[in-house]
N, C-alpha and C. Protein backbone atom coordinates (compact mmCIF):
# COMPACT_ATOMS: atom_id res chain seq x y z
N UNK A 1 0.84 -1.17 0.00
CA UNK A 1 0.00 0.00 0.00
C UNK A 1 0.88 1.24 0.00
N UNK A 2 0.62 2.28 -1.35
CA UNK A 2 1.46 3.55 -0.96
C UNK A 2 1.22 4.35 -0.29
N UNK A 3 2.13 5.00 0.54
CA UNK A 3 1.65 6.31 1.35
C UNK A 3 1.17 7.20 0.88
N UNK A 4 0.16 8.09 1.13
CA UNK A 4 -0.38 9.55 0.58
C UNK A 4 1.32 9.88 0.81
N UNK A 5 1.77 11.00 -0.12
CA UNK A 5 2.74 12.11 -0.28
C UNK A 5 2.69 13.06 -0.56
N UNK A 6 2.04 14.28 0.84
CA UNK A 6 1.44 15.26 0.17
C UNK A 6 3.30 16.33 -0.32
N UNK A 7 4.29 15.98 -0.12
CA UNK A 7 5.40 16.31 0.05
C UNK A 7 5.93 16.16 -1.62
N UNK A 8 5.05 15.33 -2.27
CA UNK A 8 5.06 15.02 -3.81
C UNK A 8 4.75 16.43 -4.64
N UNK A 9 3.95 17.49 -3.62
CA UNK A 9 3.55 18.55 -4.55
C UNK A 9 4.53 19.78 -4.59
N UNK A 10 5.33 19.60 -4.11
CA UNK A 10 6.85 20.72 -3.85
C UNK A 10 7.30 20.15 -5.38
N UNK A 11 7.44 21.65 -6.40
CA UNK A 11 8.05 21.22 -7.68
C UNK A 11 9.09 21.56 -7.59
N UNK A 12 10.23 20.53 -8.50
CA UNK A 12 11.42 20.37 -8.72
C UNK A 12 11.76 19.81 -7.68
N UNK A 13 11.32 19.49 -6.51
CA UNK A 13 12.22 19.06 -5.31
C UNK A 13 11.91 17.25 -5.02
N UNK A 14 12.81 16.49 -5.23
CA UNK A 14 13.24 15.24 -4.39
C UNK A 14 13.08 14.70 -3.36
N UNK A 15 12.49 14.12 -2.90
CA UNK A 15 12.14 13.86 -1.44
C UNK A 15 12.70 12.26 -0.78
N UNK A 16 14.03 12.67 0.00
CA UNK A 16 14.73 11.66 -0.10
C UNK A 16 13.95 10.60 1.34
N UNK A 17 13.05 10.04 0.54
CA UNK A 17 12.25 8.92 1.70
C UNK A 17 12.42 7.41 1.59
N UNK A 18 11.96 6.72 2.24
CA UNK A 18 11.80 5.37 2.23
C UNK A 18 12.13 4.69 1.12
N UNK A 19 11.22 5.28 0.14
CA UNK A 19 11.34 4.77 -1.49
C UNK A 19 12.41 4.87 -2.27
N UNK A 20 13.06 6.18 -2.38
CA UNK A 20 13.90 7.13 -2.61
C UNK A 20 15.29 5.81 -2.17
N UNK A 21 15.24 5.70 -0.33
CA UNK A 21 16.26 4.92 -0.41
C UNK A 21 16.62 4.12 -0.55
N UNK A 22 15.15 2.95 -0.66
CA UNK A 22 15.21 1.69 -1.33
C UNK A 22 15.60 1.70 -3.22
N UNK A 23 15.41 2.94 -3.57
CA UNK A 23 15.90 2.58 -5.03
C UNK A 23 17.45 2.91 -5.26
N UNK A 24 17.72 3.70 -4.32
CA UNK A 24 19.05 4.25 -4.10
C UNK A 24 19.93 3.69 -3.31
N UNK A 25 19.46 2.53 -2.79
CA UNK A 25 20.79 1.81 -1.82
C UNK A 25 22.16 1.15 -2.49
N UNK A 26 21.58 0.70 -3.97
CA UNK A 26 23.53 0.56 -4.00
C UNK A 26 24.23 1.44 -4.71
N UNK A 27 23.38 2.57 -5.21
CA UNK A 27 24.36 3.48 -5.74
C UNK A 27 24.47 4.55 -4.20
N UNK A 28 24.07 4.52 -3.07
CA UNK A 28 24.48 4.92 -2.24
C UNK A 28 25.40 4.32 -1.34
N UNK A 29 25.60 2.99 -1.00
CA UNK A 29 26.58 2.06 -1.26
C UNK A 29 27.89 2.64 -1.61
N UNK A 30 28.09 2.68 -2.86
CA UNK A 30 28.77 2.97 -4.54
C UNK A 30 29.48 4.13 -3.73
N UNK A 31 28.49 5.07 -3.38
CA UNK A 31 29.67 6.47 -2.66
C UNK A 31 30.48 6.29 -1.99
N UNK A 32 29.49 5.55 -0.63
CA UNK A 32 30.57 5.51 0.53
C UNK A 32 31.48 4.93 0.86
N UNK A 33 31.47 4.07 -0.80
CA UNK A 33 32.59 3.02 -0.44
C UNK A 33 33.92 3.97 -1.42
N UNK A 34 33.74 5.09 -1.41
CA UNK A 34 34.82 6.04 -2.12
C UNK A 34 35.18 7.13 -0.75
N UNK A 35 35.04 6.48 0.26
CA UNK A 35 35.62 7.00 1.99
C UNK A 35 36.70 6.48 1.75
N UNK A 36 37.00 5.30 1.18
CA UNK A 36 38.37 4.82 1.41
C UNK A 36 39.52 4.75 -0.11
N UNK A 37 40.86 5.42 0.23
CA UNK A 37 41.34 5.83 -0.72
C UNK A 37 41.41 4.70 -1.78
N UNK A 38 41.89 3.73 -1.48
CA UNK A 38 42.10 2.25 -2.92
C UNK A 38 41.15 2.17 -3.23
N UNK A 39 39.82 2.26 -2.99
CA UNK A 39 38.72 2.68 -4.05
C UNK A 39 38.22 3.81 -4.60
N UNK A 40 38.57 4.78 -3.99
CA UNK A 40 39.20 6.39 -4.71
C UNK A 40 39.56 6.01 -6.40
N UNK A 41 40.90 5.27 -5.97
CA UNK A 41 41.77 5.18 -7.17
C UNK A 41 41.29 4.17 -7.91
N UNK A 42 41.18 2.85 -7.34
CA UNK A 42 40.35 1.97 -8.37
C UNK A 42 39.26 2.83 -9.16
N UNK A 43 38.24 3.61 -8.69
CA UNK A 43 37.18 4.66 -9.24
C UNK A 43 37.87 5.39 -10.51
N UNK A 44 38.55 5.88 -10.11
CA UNK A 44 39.24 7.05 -11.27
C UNK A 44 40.41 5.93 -11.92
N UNK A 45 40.65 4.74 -12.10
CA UNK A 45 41.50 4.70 -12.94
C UNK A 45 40.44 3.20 -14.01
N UNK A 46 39.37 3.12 -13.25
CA UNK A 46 38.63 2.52 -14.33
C UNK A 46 37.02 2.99 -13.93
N UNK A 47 36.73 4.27 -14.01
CA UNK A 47 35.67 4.07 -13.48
C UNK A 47 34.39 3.09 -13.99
N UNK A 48 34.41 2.53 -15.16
CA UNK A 48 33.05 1.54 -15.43
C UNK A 48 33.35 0.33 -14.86
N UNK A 49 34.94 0.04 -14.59
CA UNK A 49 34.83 -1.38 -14.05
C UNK A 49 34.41 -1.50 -12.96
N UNK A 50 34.68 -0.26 -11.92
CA UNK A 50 34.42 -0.17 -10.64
C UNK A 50 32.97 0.11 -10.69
N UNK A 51 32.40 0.51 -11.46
CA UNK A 51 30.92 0.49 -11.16
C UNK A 51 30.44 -1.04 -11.62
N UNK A 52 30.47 -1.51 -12.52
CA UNK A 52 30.39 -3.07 -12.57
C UNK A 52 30.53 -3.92 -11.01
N UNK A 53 30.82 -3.46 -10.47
CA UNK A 53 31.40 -4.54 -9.47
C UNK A 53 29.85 -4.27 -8.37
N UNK A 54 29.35 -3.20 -8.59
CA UNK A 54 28.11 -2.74 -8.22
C UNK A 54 26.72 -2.95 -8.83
N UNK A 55 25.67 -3.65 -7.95
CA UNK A 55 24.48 -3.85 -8.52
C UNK A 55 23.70 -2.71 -8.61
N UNK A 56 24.21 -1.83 -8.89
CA UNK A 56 23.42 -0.67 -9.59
C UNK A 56 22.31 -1.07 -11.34
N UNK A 57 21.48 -0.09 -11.04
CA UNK A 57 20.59 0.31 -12.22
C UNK A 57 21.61 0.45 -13.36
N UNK A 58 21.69 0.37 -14.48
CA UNK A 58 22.39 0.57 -15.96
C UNK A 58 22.19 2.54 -15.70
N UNK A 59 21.06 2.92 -15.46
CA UNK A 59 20.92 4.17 -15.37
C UNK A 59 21.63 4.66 -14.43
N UNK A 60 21.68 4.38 -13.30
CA UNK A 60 22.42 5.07 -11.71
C UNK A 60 24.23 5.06 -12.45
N UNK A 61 24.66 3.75 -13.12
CA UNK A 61 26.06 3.29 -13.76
C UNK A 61 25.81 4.88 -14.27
N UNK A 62 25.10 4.82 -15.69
CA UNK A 62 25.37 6.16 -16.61
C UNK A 62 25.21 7.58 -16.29
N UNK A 63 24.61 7.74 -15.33
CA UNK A 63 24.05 9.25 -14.34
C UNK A 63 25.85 9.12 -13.41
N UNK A 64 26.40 8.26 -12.94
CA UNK A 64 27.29 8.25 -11.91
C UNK A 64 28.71 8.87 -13.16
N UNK A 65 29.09 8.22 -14.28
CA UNK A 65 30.00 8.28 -15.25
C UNK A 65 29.55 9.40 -15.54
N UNK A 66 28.59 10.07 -16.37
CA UNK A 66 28.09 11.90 -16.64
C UNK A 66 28.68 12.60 -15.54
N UNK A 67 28.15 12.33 -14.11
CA UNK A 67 28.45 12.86 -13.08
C UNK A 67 27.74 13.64 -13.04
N UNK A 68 26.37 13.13 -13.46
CA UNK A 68 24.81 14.24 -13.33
C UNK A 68 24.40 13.80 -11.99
N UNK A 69 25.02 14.73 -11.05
CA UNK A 69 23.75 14.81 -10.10
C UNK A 69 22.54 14.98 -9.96
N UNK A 70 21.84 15.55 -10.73
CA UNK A 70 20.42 15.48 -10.36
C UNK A 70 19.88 14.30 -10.65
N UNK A 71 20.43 13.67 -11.80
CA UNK A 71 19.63 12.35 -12.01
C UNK A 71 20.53 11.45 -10.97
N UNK A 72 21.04 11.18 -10.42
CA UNK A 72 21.99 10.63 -9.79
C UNK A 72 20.21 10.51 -8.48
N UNK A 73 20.20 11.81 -8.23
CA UNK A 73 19.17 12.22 -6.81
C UNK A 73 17.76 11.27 -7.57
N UNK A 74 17.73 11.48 -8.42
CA UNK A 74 15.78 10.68 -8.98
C UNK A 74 16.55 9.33 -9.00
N UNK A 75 17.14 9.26 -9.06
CA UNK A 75 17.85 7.88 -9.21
C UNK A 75 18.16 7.10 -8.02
N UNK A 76 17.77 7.76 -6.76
CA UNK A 76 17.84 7.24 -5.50
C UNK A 76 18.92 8.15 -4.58
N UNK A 77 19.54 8.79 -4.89
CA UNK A 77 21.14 8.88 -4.65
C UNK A 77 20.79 10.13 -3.68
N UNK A 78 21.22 10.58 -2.51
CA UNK A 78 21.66 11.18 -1.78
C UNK A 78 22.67 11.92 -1.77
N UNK A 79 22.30 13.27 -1.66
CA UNK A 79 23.25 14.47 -1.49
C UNK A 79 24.49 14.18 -0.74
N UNK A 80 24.03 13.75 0.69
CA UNK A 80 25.13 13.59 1.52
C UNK A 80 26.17 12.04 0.68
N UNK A 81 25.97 11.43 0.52
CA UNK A 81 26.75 10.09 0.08
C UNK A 81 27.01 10.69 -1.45
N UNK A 82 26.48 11.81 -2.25
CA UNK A 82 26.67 11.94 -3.60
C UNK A 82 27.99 13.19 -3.27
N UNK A 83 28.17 13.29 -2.11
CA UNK A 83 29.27 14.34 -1.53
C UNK A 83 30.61 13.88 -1.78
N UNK A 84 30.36 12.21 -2.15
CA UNK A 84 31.53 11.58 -1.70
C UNK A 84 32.41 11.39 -3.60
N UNK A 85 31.13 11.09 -4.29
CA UNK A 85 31.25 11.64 -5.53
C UNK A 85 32.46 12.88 -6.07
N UNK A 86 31.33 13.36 -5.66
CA UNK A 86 31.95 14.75 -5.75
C UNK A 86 33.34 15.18 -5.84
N UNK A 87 33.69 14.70 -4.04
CA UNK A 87 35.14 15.51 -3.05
C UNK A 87 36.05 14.47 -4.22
N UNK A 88 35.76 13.16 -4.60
CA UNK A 88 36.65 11.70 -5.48
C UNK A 88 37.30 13.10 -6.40
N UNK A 89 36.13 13.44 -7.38
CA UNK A 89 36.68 14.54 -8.44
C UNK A 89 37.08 15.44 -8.27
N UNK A 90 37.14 15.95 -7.27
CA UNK A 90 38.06 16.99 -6.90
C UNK A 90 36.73 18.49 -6.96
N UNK A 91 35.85 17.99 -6.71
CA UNK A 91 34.67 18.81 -6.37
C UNK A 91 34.29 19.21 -5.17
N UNK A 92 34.13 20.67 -4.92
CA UNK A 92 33.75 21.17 -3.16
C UNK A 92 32.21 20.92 -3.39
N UNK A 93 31.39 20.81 -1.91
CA UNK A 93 30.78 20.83 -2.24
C UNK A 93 29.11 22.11 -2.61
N UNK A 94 30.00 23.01 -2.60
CA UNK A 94 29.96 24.52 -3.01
C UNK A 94 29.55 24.21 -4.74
N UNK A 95 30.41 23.84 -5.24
CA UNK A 95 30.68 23.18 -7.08
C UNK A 95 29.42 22.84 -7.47
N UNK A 96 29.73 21.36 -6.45
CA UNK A 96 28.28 20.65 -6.83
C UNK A 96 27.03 21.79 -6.70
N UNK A 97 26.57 22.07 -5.42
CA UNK A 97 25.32 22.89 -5.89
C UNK A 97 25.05 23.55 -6.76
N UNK A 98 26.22 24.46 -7.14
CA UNK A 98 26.29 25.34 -7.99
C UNK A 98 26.08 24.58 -9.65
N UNK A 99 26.44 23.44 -9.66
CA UNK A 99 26.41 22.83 -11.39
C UNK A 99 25.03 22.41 -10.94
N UNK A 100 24.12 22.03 -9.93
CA UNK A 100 22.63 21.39 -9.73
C UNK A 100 21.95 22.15 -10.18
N UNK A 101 22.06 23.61 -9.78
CA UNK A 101 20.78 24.70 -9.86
C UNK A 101 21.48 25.48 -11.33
N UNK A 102 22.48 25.02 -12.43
CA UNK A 102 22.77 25.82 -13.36
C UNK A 102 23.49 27.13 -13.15
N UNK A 103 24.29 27.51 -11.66
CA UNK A 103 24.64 28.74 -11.30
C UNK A 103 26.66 28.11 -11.34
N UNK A 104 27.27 29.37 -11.72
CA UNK A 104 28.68 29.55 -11.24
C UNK A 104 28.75 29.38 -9.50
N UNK A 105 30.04 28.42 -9.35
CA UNK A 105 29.87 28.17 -7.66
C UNK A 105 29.67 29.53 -6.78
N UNK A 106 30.34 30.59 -8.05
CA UNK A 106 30.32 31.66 -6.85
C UNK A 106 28.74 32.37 -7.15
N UNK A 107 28.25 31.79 -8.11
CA UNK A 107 26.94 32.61 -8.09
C UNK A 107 26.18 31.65 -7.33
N UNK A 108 26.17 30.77 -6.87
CA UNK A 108 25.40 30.00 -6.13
C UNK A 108 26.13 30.48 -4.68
N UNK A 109 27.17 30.56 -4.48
CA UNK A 109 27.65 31.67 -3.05
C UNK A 109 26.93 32.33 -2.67
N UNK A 110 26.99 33.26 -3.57
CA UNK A 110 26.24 34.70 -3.61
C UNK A 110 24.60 35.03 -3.04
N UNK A 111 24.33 33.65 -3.85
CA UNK A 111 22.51 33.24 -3.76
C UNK A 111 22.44 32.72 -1.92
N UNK A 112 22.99 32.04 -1.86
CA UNK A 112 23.13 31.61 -0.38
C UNK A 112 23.32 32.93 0.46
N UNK A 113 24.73 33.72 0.25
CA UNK A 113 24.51 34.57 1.06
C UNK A 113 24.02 35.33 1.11
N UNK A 114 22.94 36.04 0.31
CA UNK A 114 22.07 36.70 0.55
C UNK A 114 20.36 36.39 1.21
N UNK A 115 20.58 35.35 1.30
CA UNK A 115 19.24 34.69 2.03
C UNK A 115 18.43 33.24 0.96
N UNK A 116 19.32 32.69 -0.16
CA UNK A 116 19.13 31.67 -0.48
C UNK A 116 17.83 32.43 -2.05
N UNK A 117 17.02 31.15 -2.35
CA UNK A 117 16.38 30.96 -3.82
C UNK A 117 14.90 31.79 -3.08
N UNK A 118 14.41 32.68 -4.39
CA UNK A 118 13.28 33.25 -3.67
C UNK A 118 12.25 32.02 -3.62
N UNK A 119 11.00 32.43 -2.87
CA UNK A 119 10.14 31.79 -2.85
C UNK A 119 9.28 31.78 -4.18
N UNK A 120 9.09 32.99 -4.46
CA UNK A 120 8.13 32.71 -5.91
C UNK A 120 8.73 31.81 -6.55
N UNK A 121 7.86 30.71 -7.32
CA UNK A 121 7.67 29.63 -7.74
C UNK A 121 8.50 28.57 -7.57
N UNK A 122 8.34 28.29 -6.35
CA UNK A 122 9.05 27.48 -5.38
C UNK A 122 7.72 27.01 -4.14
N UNK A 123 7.03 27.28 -4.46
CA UNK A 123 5.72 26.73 -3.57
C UNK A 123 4.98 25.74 -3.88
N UNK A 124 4.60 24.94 -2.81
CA UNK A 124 3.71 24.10 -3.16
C UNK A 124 2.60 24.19 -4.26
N UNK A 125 2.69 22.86 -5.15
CA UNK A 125 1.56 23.11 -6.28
C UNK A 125 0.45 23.41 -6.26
N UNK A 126 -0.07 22.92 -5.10
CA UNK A 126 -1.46 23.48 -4.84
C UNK A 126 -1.85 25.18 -4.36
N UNK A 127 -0.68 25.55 -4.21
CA UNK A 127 -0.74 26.90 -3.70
C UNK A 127 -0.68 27.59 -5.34
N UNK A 128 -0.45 27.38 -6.33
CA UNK A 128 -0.63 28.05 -7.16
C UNK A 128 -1.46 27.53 -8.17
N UNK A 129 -2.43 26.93 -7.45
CA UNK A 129 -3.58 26.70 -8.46
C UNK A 129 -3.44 24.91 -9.52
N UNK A 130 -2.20 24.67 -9.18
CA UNK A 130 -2.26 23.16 -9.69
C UNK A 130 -2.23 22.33 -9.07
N UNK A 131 -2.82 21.30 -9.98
CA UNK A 131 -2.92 20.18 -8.97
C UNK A 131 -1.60 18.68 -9.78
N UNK A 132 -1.23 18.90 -10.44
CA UNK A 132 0.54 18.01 -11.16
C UNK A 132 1.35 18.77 -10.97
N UNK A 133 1.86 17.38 -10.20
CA UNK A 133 3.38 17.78 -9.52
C UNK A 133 4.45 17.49 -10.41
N UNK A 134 5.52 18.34 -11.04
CA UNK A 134 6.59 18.34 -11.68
C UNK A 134 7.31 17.85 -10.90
N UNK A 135 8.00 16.10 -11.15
CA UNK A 135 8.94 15.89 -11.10
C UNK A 135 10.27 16.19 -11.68
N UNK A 136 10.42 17.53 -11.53
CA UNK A 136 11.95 18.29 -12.29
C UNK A 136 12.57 18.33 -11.23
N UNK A 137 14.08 18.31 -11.69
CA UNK A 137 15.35 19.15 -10.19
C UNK A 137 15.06 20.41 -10.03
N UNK A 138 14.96 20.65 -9.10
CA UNK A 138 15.43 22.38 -8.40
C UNK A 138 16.32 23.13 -10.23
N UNK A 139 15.94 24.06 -9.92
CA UNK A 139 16.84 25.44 -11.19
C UNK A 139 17.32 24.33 -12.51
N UNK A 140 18.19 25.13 -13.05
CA UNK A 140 18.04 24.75 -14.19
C UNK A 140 19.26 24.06 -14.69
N UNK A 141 20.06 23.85 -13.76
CA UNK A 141 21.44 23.09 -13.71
C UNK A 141 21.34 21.87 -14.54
N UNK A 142 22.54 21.13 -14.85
CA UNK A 142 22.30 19.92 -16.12
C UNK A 142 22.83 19.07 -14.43
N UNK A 143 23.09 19.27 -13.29
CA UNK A 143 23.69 18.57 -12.34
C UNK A 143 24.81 18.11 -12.75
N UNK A 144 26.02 18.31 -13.98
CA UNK A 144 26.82 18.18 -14.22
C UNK A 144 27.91 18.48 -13.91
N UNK A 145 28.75 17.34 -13.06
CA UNK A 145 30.24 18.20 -12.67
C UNK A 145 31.72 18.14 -13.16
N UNK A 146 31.57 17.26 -14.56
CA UNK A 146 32.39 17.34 -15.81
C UNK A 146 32.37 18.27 -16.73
């Protein structure tokens, strides 16, 4: 039986739940096992073999090699464990946000320090009169950090 998700009507946004981590457990896996350096390097000196060795989705494999985060996130994958991604490539994780939402890291700085993404059209769907929820990422970023 599925849960009501009234949390489904926030557009562009991901909602890293139950489901989320059951589809995302071995490419979340896949990260944290890049905590430790000999799989660092195994990663970067073959990265498809080292994903082979992982029961990942064919999709989570090709979202992980792009190094599209956002699909990486619909794909199950977690910010915090997709951190680990990231720091492997030599990515802060300043970078990453900044390639998610389509902004220069320092324009995604900037956005933060001034009090973050406005609210207009960033509200719940029902608050503006719809009732379909856009499963899109946040801004307009390709989540790309190649």
């Amino acid at each position: 039986m599925a849960l009501d998700k009234p949390y489904k009507d926030i557009p562009g946004t991901v909602i890293f739940d139950a489901e989320q981590s059951r589809k995302g457990y071995w490419l979340n896996q896949f990260c944290m096992s890049l905590m430790k350096a000999d799989n660092r390097e195994r990663f970067k000196a073959d990265p498809r073999r080292y994903l082979d060795e992982w029961p990942m989705s064919e999709a989570q494999k090709q979202a992980v090699l792009e190094a599209d985060l956002n699909r990486c996130i619909q794909l199950g994958g977690n910010i915090y464990f997709l951190a680990k991604l990231g720091a492997t490539l030599g990515k802060s994780f300043q970078q990453m946000a900044g390639s998610m939402t389509g902004m220069t890291e320092e324009e995604y700085r900037d956005m933060m320090l001034k009090g973050g993404r406005s609210i207009e059209g960033n509200r719940y769907l029902g608050e503006n009169g719809s009732a379909q929820p856009q499963n899109q990422p946040q801004g307009h970023g390709t989540g790309k950090l190649i």
